[in-house]
Protein backbone atom coordinates (compact mmCIF):
# COMPACT_ATOMS: atom_id res chain seq x y z
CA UNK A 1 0.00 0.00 0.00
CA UNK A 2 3.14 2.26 0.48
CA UNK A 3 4.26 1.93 -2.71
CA UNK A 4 0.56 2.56 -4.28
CA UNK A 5 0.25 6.15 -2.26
CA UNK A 6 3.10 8.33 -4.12
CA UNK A 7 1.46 7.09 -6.97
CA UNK A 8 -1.92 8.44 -6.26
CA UNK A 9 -0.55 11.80 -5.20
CA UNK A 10 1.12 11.95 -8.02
CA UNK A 11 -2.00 11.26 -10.21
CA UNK A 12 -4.11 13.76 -7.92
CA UNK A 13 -1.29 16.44 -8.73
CA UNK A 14 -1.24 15.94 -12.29
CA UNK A 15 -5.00 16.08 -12.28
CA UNK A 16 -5.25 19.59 -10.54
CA UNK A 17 -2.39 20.61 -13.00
CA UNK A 18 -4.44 20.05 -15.91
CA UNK A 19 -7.96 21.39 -14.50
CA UNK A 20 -5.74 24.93 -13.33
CA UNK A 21 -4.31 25.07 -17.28
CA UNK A 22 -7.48 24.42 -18.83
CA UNK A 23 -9.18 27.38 -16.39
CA UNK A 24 -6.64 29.34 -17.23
CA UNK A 25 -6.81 28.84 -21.14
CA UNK A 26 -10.51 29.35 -21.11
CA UNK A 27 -9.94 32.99 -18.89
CA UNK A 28 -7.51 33.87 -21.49
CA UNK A 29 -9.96 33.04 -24.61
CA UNK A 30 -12.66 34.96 -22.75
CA UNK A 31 -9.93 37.86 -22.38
CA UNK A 32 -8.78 38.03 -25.63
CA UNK A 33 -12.43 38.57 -26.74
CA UNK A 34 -13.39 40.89 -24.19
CA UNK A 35 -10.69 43.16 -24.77
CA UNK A 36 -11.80 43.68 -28.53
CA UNK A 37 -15.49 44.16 -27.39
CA UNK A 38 -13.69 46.81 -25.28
CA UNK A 39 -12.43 47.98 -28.42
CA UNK A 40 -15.69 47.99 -29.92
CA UNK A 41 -17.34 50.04 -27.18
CA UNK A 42 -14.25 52.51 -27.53
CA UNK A 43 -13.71 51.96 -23.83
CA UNK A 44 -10.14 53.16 -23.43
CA UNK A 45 -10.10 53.66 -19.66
CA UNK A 46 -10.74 49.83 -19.15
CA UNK A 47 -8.05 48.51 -22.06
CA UNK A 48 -5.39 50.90 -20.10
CA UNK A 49 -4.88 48.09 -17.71
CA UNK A 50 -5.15 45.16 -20.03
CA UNK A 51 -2.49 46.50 -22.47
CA UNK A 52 1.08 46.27 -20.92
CA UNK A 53 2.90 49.64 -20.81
CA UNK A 54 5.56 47.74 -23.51
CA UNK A 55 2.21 46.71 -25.29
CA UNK A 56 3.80 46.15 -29.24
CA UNK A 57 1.24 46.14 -32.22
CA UNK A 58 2.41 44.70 -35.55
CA UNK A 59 -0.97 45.38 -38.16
CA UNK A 60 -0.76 43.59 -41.12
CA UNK A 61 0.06 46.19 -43.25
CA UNK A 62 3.30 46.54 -41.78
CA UNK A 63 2.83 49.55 -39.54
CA UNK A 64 3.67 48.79 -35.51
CA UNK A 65 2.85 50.93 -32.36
CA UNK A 66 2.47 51.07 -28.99
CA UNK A 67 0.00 50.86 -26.82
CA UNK A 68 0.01 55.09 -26.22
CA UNK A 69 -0.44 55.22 -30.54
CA UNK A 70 -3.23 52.16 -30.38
CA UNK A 71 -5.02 53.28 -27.51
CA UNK A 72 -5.70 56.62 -29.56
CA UNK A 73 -7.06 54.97 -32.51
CA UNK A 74 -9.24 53.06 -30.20
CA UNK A 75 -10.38 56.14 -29.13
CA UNK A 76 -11.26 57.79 -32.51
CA UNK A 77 -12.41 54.71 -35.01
CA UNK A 78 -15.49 52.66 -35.06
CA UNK A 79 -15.11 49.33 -35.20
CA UNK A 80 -18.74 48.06 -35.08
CA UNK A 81 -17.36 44.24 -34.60
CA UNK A 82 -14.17 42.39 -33.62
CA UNK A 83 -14.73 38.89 -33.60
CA UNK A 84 -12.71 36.16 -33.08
CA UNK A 85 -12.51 32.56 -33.97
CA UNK A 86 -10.36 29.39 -33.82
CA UNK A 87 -8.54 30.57 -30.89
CA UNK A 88 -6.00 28.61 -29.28
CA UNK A 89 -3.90 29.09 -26.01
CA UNK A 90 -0.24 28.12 -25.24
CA UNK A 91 0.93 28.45 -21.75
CA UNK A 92 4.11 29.20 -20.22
CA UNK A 93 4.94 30.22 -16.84
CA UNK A 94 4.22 33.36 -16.70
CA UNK A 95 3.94 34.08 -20.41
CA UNK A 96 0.68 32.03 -22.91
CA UNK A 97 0.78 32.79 -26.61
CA UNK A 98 -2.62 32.74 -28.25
CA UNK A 99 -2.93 32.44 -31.98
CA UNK A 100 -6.52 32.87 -33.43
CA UNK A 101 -8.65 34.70 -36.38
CA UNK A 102 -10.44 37.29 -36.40
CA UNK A 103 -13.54 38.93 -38.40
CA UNK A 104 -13.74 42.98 -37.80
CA UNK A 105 -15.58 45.61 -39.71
CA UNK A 106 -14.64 48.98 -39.37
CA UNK A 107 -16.31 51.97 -40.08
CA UNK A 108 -14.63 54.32 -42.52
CA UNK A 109 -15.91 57.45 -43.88
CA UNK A 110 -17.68 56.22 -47.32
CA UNK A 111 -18.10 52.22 -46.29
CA UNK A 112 -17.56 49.82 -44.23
CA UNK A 113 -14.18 47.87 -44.53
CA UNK A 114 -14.72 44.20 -43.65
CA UNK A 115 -11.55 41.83 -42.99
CA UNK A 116 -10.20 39.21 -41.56
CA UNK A 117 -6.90 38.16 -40.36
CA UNK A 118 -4.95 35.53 -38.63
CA UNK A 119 -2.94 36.75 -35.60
CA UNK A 120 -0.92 35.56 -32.37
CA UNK A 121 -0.61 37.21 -29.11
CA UNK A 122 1.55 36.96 -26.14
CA UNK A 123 0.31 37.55 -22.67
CA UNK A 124 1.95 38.52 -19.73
CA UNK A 125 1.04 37.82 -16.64
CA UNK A 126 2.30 40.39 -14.44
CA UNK A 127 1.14 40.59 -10.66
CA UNK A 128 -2.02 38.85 -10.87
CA UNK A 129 -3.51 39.96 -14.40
CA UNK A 130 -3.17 38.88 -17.59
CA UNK A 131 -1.99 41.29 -20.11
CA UNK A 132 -1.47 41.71 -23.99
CA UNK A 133 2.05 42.82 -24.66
CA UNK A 134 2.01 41.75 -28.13
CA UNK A 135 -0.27 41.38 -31.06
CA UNK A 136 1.30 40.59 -35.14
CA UNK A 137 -1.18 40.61 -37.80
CA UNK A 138 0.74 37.12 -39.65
CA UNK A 139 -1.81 37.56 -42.45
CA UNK A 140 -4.79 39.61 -43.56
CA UNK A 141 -7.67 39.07 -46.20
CA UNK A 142 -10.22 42.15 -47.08
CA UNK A 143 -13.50 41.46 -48.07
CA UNK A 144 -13.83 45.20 -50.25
């Protein structure tokens, strides 16, 4: 019986392992997505804390910024959806890269430019929240 309980902590340990990543890869889906219906709502004062201060965005067309230079355009464009799809989390201590796609349309001054693209982000956790200090468009498709 000795031999048989090391075993069965070990199993126990394993098990609460995996139940902790999969929580945490399902709050970090549900993140991801609430921080673009953030973006949606133009809510700026609430994406301040969920963007790192080193926060690094790579669009597709090639342009990057910080979080200072994205939080502005937040501010000013109308994005009347950001949705994503296909999203998958990889966790690291500390650190989970999620790749995913994404639908958006975006209001522009004569129409409505609809696209989609493929991204990944990294997430920091720092303290005891998660946040985006990286998103890179890897590939973009426009509907008009």
């Amino acid at each position: 019986m000795r031999n048989v309980f090391p075993l069965i902590v070990f199993f126990i340990l394993i098990n609460t392992l995996t139940v902790s990543a999969q929580r945490d890869s399902l709050d970090l889906v549900e993140l991801n997505q609430r921080i673009d219906d953030l973006v949606v709502k133009q809510d700026v004062k609430s994406l301040e804390d969920l963007y790192a201060d080193d926060f690094v965005f790579s669009h597709g067309s090639g342009k990057v910024e910080g979080k200072e230079s994205w939080l502005k355009t937040v501010g000013r464009a109308v994005y009347p959806s950001r949705q994503h799809d296909s999203v998958k989390v990889e966790l690291h201590p500390g650190v989970a890269v999620v790749k995913g796609k994404m639908d958006i349309r975006r209001n522009d001054k004569d129409k409505v430019a609809i696209y989609h693209l493929r991204y990944i982000r990294v997430y920091a956790l720092r303290g005891k929240q998660w946040q985006m200090i990286s998103h890179s468009t890897t590939e973009e498709k426009h509907d008009n």
